[in-house]
C-alpha atoms as a PDB file:
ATOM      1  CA  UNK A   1     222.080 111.376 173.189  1.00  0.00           C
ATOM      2  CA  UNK A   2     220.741 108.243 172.272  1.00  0.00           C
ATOM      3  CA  UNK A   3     219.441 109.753 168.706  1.00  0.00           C
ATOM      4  CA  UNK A   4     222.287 110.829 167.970  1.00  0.00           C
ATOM      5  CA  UNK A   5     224.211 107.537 168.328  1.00  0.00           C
ATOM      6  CA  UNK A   6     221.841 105.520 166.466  1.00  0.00           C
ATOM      7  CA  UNK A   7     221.609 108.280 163.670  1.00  0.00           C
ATOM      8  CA  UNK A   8     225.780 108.438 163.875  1.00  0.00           C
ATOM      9  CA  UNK A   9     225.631 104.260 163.122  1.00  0.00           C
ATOM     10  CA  UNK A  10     222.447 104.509 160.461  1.00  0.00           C
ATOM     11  CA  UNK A  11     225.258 106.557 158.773  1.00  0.00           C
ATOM     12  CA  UNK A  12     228.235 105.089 159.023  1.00  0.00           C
ATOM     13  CA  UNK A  13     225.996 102.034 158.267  1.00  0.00           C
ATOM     14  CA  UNK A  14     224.952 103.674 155.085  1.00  0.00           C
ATOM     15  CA  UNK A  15     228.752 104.636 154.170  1.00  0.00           C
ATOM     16  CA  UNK A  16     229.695 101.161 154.531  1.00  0.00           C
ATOM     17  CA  UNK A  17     227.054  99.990 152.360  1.00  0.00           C
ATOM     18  CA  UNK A  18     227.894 102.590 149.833  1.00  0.00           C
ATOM     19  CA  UNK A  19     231.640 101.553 149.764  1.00  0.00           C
ATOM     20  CA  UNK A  20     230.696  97.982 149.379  1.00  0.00           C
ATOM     21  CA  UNK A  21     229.082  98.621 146.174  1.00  0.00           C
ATOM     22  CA  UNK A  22     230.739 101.666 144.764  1.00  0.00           C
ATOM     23  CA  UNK A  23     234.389 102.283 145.907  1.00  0.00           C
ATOM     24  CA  UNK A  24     237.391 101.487 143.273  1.00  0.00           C
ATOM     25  CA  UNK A  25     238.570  98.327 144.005  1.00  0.00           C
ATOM     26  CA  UNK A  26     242.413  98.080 145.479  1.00  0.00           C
ATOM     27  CA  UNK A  27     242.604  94.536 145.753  1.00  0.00           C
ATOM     28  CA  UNK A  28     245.750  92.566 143.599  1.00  0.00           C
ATOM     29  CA  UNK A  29     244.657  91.598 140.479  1.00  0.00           C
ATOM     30  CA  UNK A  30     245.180  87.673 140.273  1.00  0.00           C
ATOM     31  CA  UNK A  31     246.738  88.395 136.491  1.00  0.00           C
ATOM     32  CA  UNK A  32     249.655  90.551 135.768  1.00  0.00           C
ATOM     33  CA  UNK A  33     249.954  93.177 133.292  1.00  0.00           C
ATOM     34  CA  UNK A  34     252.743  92.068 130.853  1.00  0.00           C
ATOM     35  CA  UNK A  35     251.966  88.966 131.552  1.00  0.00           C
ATOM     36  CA  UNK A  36     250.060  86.037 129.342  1.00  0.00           C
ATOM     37  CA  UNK A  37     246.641  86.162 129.708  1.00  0.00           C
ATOM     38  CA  UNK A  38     244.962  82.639 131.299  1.00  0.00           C
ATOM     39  CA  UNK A  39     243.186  80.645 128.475  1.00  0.00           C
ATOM     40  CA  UNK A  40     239.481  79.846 129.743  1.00  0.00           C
ATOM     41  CA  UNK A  41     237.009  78.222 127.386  1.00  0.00           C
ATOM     42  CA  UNK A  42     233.148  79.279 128.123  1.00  0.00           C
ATOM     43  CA  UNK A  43     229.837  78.989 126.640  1.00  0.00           C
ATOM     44  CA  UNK A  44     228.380  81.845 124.961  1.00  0.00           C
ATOM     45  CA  UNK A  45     224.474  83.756 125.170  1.00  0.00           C
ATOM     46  CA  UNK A  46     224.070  80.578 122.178  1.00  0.00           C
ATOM     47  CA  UNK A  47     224.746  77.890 123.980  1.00  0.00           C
ATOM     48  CA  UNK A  48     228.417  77.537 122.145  1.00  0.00           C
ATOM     49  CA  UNK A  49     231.799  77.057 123.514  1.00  0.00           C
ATOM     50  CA  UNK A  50     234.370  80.156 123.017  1.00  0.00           C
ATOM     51  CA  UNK A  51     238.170  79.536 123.887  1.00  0.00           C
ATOM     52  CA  UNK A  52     240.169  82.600 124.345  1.00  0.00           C
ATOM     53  CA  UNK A  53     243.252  80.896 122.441  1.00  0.00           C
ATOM     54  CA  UNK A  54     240.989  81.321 119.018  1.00  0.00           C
ATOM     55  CA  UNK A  55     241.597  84.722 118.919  1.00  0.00           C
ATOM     56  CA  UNK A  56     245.225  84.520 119.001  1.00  0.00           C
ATOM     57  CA  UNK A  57     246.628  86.987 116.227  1.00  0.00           C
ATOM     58  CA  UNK A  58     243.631  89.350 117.472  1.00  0.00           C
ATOM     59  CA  UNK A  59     243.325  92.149 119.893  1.00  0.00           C
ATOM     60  CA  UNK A  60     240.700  91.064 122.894  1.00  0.00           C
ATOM     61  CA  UNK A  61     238.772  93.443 125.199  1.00  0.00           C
ATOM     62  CA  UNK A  62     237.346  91.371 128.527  1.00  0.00           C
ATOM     63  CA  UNK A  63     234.482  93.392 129.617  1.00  0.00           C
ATOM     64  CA  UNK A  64     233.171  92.173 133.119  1.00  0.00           C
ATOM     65  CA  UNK A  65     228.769  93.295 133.005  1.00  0.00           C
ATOM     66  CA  UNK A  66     225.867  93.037 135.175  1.00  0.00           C
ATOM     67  CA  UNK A  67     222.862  94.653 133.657  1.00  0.00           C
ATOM     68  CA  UNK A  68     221.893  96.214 136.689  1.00  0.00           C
ATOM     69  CA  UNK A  69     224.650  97.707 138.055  1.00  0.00           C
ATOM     70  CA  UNK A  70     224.303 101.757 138.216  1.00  0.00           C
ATOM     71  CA  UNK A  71     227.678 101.637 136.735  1.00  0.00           C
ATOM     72  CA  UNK A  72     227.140  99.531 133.979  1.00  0.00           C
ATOM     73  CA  UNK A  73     223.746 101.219 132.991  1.00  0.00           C
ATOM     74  CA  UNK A  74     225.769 104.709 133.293  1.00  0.00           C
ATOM     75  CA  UNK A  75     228.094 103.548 130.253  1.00  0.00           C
ATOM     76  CA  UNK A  76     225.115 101.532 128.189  1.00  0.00           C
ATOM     77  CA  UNK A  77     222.891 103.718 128.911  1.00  0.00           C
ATOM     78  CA  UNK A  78     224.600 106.436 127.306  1.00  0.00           C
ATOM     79  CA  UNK A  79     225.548 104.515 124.466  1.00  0.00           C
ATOM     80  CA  UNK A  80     229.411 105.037 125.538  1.00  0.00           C
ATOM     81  CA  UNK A  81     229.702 101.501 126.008  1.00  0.00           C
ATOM     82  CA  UNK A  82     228.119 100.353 122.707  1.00  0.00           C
ATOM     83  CA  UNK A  83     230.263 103.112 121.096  1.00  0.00           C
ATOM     84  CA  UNK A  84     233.450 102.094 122.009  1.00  0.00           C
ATOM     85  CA  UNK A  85     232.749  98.442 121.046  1.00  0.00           C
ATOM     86  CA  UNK A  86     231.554  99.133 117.517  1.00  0.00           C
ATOM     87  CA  UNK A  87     234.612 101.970 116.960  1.00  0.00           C
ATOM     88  CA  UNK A  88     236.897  98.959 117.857  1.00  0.00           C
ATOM     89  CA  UNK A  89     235.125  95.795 116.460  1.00  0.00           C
ATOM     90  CA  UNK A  90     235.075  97.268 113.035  1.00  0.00           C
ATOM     91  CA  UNK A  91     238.836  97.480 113.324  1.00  0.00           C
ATOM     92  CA  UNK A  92     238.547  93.817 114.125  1.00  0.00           C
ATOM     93  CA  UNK A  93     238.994  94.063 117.956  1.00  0.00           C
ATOM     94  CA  UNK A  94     237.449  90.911 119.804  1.00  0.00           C
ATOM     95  CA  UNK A  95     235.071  91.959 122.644  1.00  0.00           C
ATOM     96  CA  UNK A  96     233.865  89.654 125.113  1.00  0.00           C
ATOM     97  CA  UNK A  97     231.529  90.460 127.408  1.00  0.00           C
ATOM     98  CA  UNK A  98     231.594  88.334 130.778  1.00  0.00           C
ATOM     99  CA  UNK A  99     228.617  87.945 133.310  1.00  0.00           C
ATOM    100  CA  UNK A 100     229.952  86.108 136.707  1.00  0.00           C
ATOM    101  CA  UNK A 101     227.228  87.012 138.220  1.00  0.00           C
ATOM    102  CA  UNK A 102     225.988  83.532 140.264  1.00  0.00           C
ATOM    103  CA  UNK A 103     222.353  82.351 140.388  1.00  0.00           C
ATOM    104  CA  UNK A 104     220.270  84.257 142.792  1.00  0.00           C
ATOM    105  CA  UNK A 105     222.645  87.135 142.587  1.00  0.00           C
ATOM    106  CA  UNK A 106     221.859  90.736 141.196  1.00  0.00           C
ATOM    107  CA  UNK A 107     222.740  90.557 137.547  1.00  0.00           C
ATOM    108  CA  UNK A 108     222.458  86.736 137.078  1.00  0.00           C
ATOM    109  CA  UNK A 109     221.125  86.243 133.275  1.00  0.00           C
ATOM    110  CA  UNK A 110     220.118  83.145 131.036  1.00  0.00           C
ATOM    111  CA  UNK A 111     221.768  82.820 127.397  1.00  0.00           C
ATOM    112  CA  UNK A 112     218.242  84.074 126.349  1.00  0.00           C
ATOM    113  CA  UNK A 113     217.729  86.856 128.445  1.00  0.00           C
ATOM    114  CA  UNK A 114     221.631  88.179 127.932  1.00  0.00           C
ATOM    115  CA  UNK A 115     220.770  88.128 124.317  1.00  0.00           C
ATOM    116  CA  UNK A 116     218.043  90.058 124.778  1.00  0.00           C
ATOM    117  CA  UNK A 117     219.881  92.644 126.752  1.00  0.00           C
ATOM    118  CA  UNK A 118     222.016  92.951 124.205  1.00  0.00           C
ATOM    119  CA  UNK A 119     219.221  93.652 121.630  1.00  0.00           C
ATOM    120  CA  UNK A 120     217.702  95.970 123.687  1.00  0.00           C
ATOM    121  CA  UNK A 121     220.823  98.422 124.444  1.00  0.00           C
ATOM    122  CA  UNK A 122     222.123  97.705 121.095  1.00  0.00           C
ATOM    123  CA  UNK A 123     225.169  96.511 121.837  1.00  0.00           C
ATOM    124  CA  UNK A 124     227.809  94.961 119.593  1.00  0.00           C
ATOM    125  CA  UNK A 125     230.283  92.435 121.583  1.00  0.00           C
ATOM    126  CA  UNK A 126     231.485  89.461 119.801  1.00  0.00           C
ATOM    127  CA  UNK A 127     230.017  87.853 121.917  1.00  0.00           C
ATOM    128  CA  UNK A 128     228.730  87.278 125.756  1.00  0.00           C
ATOM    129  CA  UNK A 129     229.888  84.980 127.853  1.00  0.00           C
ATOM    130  CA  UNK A 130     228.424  83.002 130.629  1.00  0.00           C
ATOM    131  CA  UNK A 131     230.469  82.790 133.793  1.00  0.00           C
ATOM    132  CA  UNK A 132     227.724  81.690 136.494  1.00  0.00           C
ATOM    133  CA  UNK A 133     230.793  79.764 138.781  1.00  0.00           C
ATOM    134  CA  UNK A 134     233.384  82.983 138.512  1.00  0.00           C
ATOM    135  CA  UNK A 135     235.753  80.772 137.684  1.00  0.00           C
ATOM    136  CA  UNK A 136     237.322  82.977 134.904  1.00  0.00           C
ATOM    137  CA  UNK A 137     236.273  85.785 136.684  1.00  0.00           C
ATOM    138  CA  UNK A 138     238.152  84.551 139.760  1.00  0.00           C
ATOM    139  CA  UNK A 139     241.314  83.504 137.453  1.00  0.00           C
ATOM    140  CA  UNK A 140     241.360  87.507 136.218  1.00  0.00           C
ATOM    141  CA  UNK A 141     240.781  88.249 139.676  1.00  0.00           C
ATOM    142  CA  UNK A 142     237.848  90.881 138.125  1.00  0.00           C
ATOM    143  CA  UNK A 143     236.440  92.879 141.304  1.00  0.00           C
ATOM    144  CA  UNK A 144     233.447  95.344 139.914  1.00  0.00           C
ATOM    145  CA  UNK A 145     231.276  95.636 136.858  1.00  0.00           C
ATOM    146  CA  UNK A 146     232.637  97.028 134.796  1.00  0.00           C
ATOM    147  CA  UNK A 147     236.389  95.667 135.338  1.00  0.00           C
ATOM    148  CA  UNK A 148     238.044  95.880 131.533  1.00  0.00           C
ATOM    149  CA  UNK A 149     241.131  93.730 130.348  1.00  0.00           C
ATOM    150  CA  UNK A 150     242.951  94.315 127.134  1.00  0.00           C
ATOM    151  CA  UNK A 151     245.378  91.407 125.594  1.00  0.00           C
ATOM    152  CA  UNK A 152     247.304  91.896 122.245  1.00  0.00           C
ATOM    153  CA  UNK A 153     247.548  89.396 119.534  1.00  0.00           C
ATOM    154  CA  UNK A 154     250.489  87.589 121.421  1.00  0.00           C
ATOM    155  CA  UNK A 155     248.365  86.829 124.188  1.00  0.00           C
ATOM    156  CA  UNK A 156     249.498  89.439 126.933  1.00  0.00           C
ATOM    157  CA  UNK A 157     247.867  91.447 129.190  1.00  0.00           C
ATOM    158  CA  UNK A 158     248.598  94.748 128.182  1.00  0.00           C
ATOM    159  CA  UNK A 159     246.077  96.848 130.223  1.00  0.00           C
ATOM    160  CA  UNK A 160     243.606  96.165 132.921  1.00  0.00           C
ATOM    161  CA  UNK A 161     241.304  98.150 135.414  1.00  0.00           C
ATOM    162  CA  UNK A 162     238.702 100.782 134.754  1.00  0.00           C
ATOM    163  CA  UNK A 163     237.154 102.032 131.491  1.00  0.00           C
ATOM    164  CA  UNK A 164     237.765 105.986 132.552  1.00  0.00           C
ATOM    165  CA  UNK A 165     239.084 108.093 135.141  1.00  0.00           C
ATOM    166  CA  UNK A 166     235.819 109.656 136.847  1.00  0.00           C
ATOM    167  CA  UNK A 167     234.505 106.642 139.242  1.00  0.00           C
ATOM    168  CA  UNK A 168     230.832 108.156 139.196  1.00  0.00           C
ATOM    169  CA  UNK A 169     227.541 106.742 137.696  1.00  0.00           C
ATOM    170  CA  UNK A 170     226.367 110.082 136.623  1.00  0.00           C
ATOM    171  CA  UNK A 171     226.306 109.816 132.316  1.00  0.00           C
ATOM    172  CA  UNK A 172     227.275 113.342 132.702  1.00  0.00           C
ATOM    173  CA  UNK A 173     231.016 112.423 133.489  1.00  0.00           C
ATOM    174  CA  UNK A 174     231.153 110.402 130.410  1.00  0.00           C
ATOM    175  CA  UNK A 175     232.466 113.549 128.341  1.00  0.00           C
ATOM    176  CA  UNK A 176     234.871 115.012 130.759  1.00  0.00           C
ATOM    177  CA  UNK A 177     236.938 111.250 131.295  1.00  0.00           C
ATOM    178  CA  UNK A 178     240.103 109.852 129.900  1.00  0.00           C
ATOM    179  CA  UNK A 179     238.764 106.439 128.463  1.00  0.00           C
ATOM    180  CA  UNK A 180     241.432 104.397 129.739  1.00  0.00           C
ATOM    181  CA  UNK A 181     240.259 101.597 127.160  1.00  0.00           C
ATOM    182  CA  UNK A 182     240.144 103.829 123.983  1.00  0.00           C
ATOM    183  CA  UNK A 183     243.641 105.339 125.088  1.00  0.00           C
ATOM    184  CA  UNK A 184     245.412 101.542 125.404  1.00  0.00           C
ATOM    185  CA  UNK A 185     244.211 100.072 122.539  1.00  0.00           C
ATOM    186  CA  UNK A 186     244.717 103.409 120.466  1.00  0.00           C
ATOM    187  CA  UNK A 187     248.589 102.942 121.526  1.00  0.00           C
ATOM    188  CA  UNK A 188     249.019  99.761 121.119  1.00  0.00           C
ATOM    189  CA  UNK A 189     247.693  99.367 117.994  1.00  0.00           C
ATOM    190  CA  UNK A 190     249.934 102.651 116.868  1.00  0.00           C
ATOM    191  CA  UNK A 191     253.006 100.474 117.868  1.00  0.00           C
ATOM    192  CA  UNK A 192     253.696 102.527 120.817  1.00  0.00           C
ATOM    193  CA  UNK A 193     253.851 101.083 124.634  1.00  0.00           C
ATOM    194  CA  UNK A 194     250.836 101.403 126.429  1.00  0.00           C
ATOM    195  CA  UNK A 195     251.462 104.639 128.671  1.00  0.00           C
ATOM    196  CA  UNK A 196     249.130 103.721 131.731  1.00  0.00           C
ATOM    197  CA  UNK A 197     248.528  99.724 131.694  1.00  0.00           C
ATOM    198  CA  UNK A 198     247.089  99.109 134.877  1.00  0.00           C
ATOM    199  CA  UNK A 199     244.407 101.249 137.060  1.00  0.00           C
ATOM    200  CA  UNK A 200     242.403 100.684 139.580  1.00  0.00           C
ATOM    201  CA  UNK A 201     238.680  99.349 138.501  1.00  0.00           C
ATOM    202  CA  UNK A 202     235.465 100.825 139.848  1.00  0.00           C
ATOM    203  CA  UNK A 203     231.789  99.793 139.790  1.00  0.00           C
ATOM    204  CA  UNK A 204     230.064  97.748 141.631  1.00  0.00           C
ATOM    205  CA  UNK A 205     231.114  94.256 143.071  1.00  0.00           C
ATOM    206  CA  UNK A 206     231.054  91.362 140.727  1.00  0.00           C
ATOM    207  CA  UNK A 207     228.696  89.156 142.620  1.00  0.00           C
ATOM    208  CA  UNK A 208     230.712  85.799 143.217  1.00  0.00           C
END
């Protein structure tokens, strides 16, 4: 009897951890969709300042990362990550990638060492950004890695939440999802309303 209780609580144990890191997240967003996205100024993998509000007239993807999240190395691993920014870059899309991962904390990276991550995946952001307090993070209200905003060239929100349909970390999915990124920026940039602007982000916890 005994066995079985502490085998029952090693597994609800282990379900609890799992849902920490992997459920989609439910919580409010702290922006609205429609709404104008918050200006934030913050230094790049260089060392340089970049202001949101010097893109105006541009399209602007916020891509939350951590390097070693399972999610995160599902869609760079693959190369579905770097695809989708160099499809969308060369039609003069800004992509910012955002770390708010805090010192100490999985997925934590130097200027230096995000650069080099970025060499090493081949990746093609504009540029990365450095959030180490999660203040901007915070001010999006971004929940998991990856957590993907989209603001048109007036400045508004006009999708936020996951990059696909199939929360998994198996590459395998990759082919089989509706890429919820491709889709709103695709419409938008046809003239037509985005038809699904907000959805609920999965991945692993952005770690505050």
């Amino acid at each position: 009897m005994r066995k079985n209780v502490i085998l029952g609580a090693a597994v609800v144990g282990m379900l609890i951890t799992a849902c920490l890191v992997f459920c989609p997240s439910k919580a409010q967003s702290a922006v609205e969709t429609g709404a104008k996205a918050p200006n934030f100024t913050l230094p790049n993998s260089n060392d340089e300042d970049t202001t949101l509000s010097d893109f105006a007239g541009s399209y602007v993807v916020l891509e939350w990362i951590n390097h070693e999240c399972p999610f995160v190395v599902k869609h760079y691993g693959s190369g579905n990550m770097q695809s989708l920014q160099e499809e969308f870059t060369d039609k003069g899309v800004i992509w910012l990638s955002i770390n708010s991962s805090a010192p100490g904390k999985q997925g934590h990276c130097t200027g230096a060492e995000a650069n080099d991550l970025t060499e090493q995946k081949e990746a093609s952001p504009t540029a990365v950004l450095l959030d180490p307090d999660g203040t901007v993070g915070k001010m999006y209200g971004a929940k998991t890695t990856p957590h993907m905003f989209i603001i048109d060239p007036d400045g508004k929100i006009i999708y936020q939440g996951a990059i696909d349909d199939i929360p998994s970390f198996d590459p395998a999915d990759i082919a089989q999802a509706n890429n919820y990124v491709r889709l709103a920026l695709g419409e938008s940039m046809a003239g037509s309303a985005v038809s699904n602007p907000s959805t609920k982000s999965y991945g692993c916890s952005v770690k505050y």
